[in-house]
PDB file of N, CA and C in Angstrom:
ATOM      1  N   UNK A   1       7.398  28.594   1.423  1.00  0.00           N
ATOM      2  CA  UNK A   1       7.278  27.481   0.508  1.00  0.00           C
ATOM      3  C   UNK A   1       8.011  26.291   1.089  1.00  0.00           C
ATOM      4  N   UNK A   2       7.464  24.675   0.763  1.00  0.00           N
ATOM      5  CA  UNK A   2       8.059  24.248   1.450  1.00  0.00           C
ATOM      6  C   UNK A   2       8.171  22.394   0.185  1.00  0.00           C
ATOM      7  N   UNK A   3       9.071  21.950   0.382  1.00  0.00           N
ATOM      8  CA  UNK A   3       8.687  20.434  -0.250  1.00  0.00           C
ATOM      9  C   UNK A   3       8.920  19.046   0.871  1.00  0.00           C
ATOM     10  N   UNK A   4       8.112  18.354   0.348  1.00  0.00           N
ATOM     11  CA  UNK A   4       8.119  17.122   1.347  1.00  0.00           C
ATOM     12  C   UNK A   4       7.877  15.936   0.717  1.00  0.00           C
ATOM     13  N   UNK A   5       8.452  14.939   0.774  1.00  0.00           N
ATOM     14  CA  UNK A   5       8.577  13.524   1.036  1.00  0.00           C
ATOM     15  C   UNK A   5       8.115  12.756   1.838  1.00  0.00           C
ATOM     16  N   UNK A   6       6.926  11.831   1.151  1.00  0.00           N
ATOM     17  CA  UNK A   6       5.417  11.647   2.452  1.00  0.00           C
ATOM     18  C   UNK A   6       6.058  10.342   2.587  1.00  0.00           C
ATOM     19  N   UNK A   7       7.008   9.914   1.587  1.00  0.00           N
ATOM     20  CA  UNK A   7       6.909   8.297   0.798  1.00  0.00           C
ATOM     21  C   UNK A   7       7.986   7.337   2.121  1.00  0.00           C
ATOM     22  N   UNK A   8       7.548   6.454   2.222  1.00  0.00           N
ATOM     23  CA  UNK A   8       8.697   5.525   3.296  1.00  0.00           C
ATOM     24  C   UNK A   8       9.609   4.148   3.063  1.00  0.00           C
ATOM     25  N   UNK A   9       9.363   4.533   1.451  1.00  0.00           N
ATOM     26  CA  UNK A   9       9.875   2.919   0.812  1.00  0.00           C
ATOM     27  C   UNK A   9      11.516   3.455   0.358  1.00  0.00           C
ATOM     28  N   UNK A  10      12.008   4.054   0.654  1.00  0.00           N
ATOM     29  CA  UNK A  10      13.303   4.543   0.296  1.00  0.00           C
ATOM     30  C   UNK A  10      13.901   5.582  -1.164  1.00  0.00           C
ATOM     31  N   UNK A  11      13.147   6.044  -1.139  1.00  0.00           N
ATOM     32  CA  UNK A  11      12.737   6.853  -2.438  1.00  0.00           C
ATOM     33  C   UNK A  11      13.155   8.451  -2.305  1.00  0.00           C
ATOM     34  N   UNK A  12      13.639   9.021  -3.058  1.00  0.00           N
ATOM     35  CA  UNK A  12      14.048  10.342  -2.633  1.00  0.00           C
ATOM     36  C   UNK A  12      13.299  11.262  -3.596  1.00  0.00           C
ATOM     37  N   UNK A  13      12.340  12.097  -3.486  1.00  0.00           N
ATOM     38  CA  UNK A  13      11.842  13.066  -4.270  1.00  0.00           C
ATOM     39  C   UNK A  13      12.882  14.323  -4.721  1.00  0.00           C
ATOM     40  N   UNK A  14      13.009  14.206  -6.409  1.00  0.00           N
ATOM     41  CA  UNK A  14      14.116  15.076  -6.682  1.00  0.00           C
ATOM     42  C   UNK A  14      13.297  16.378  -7.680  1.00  0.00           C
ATOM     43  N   UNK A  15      13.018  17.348  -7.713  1.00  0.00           N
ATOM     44  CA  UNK A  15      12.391  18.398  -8.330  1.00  0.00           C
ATOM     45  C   UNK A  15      12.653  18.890  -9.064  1.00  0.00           C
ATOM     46  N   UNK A  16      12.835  19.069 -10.156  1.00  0.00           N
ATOM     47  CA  UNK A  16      13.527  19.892 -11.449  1.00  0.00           C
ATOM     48  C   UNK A  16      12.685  21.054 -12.179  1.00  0.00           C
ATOM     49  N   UNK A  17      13.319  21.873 -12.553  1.00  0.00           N
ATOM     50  CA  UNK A  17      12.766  23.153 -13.906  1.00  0.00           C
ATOM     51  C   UNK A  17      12.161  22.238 -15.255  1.00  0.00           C
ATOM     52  N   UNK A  18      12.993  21.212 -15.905  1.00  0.00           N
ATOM     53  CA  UNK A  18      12.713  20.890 -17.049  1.00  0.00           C
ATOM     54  C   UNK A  18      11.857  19.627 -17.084  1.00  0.00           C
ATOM     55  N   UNK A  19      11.198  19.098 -18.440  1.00  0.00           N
ATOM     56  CA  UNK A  19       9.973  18.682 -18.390  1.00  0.00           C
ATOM     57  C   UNK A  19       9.819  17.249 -19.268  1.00  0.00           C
ATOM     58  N   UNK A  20       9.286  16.468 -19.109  1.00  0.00           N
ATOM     59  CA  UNK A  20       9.849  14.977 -19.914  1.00  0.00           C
ATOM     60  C   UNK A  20      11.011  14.540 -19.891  1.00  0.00           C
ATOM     61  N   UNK A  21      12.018  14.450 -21.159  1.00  0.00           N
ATOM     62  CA  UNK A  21      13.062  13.854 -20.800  1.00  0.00           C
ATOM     63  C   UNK A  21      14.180  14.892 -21.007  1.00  0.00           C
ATOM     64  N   UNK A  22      13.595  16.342 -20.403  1.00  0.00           N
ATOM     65  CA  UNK A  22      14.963  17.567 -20.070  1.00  0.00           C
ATOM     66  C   UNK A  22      14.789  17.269 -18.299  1.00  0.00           C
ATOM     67  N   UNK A  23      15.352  16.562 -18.116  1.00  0.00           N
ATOM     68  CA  UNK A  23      16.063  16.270 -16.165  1.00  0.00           C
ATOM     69  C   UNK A  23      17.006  17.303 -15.932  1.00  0.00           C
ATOM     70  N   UNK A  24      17.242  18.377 -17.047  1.00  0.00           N
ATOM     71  CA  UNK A  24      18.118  19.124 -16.075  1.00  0.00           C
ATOM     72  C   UNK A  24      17.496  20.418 -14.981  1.00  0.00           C
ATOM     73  N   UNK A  25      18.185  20.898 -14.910  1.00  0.00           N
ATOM     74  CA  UNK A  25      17.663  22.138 -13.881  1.00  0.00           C
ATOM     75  C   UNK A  25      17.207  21.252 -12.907  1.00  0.00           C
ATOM     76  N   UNK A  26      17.817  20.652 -11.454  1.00  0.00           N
ATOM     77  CA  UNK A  26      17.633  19.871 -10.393  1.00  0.00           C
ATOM     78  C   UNK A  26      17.073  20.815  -9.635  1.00  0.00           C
ATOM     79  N   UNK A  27      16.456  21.580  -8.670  1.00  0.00           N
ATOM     80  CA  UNK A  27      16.405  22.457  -8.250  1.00  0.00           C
ATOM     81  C   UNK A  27      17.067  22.194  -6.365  1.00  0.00           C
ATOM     82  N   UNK A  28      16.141  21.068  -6.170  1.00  0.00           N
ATOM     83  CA  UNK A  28      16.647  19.952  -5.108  1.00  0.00           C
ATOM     84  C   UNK A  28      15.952  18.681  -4.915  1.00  0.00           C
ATOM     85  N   UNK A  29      16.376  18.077  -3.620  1.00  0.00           N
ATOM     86  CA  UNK A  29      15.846  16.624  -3.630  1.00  0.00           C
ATOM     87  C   UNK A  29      15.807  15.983  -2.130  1.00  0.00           C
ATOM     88  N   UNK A  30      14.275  15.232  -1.891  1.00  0.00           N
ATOM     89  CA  UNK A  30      14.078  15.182  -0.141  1.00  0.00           C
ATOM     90  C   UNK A  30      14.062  13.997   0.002  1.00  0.00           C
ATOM     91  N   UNK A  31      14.946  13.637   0.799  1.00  0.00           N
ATOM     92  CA  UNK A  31      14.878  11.988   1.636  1.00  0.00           C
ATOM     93  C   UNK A  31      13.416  11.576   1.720  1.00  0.00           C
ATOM     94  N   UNK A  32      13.336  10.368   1.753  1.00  0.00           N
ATOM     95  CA  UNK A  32      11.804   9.563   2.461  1.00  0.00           C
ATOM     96  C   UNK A  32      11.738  10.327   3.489  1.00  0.00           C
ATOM     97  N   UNK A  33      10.395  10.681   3.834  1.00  0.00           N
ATOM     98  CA  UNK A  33      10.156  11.033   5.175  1.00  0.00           C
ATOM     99  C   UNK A  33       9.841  11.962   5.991  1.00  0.00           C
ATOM    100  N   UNK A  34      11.176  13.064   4.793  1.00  0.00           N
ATOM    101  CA  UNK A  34      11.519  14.660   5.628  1.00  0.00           C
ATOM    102  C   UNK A  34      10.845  15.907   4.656  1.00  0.00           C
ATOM    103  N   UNK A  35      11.178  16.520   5.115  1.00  0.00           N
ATOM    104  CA  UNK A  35      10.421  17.789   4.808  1.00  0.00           C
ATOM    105  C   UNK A  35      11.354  19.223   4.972  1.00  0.00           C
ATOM    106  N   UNK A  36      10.957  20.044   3.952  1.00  0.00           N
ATOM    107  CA  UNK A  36      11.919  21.437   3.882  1.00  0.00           C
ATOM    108  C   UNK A  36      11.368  22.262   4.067  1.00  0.00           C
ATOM    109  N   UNK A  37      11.271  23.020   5.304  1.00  0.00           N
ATOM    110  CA  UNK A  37      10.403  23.889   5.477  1.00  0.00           C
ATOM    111  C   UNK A  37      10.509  25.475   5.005  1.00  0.00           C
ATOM    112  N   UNK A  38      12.034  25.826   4.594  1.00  0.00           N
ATOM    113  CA  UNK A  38      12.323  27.100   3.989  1.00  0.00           C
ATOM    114  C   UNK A  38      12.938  26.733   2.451  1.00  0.00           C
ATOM    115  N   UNK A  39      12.621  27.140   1.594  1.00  0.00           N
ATOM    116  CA  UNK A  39      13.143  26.990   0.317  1.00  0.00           C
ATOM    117  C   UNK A  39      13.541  28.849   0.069  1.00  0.00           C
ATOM    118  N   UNK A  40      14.210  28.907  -0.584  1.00  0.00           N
ATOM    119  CA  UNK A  40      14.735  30.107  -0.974  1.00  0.00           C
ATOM    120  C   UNK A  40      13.669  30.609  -2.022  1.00  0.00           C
ATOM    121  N   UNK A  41      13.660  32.019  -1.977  1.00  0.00           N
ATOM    122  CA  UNK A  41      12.242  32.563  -2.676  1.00  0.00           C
ATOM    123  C   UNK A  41      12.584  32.236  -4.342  1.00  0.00           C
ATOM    124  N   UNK A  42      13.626  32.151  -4.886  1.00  0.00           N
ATOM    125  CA  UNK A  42      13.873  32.181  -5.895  1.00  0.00           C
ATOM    126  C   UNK A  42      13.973  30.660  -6.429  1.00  0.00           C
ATOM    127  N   UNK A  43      13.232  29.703  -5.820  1.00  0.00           N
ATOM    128  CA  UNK A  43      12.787  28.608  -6.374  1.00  0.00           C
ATOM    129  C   UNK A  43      11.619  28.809  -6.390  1.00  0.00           C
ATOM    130  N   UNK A  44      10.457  29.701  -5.965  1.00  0.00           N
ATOM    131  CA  UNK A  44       9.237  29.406  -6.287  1.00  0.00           C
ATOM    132  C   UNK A  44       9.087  29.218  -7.401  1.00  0.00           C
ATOM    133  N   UNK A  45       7.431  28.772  -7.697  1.00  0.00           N
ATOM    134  CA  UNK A  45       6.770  28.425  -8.987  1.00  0.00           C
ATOM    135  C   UNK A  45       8.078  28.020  -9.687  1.00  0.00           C
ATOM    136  N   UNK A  46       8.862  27.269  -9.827  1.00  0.00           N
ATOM    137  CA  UNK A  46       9.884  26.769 -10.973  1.00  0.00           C
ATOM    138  C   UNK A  46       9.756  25.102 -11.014  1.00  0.00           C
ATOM    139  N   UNK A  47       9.702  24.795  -9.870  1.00  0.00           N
ATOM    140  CA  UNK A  47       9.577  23.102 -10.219  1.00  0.00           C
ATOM    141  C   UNK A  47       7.932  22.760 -10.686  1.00  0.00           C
ATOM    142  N   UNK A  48       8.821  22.044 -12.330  1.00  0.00           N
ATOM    143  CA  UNK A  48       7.861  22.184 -13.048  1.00  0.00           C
ATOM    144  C   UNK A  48       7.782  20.083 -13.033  1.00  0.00           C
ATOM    145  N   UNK A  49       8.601  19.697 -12.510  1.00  0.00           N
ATOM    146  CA  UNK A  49       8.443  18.152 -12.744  1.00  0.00           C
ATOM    147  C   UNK A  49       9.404  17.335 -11.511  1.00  0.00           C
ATOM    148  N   UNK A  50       8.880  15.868 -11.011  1.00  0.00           N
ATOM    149  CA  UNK A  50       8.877  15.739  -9.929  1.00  0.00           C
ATOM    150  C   UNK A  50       9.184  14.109 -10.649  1.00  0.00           C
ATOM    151  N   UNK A  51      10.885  13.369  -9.736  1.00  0.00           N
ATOM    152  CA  UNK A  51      10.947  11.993 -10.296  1.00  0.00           C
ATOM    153  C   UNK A  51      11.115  11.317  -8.636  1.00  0.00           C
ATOM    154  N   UNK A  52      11.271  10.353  -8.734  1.00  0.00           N
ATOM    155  CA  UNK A  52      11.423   9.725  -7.447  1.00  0.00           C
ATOM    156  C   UNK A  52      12.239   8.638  -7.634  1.00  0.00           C
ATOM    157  N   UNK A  53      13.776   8.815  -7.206  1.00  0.00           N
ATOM    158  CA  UNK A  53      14.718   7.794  -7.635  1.00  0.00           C
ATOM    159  C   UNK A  53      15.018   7.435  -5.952  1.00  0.00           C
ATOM    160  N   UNK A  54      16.020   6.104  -6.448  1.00  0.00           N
ATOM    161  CA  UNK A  54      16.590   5.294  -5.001  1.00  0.00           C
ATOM    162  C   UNK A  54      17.195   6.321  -4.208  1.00  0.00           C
ATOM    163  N   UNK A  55      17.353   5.823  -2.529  1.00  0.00           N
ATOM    164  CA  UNK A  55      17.871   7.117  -1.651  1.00  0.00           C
ATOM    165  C   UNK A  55      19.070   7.187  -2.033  1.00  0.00           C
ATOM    166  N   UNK A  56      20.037   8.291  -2.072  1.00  0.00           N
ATOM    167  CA  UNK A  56      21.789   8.384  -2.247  1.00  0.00           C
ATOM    168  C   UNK A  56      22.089   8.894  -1.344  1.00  0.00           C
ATOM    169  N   UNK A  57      21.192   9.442  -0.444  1.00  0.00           N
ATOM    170  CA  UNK A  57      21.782  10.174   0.985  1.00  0.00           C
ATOM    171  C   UNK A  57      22.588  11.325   0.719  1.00  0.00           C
ATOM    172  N   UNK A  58      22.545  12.252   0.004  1.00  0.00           N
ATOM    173  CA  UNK A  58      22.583  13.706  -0.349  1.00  0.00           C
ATOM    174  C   UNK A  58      21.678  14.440  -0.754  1.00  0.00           C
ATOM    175  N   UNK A  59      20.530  14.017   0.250  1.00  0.00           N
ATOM    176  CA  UNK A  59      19.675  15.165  -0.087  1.00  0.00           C
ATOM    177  C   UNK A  59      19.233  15.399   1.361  1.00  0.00           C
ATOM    178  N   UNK A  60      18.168  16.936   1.369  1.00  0.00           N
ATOM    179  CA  UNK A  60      18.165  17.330   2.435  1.00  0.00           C
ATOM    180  C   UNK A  60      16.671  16.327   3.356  1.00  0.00           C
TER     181      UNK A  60
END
C-alpha cells in the first residue's frame, strides 16, 4: 500500500480515520511531490478522508 502527493503548489496531503468535521485519527501526511511506498499493514482500508493543508515540513 502506498500514498502519494502528485500536487506541487506546496500543499501537504494529510489522511485521517474520521469523516467531515471529526479530523481526528491523523493516520499520516505527504509533502508535495513525494510518495510512501511502505505503509504499515495496519493502516489499510482506514483512511477514510483526505485534507490538503500548507507544507509544515513534518511529514514524510
Amino acid at each position: 500500500m502506498s500514498f502519494s502527493n502528485s500536487s506541487n503548489s506546496g500543499y501537504e496531503s494529510h489522511y485521517y480515520t474520521g469523516i467531515g468535521n471529526d479530523w481526528g485519527g491523523q493516520l499520516l501526511c505527504v509533502e508535495a511531490g513525494s510518495e510512501v511506498n511502505y505503509v504499515h499493514p495496519d493502516f489499510r482500508n482506514r483512511a477514510s478522508s483526505l485534507r490538503l493543508l500548507k507544507n509544515s515540513g513534518n511529514c514524510y
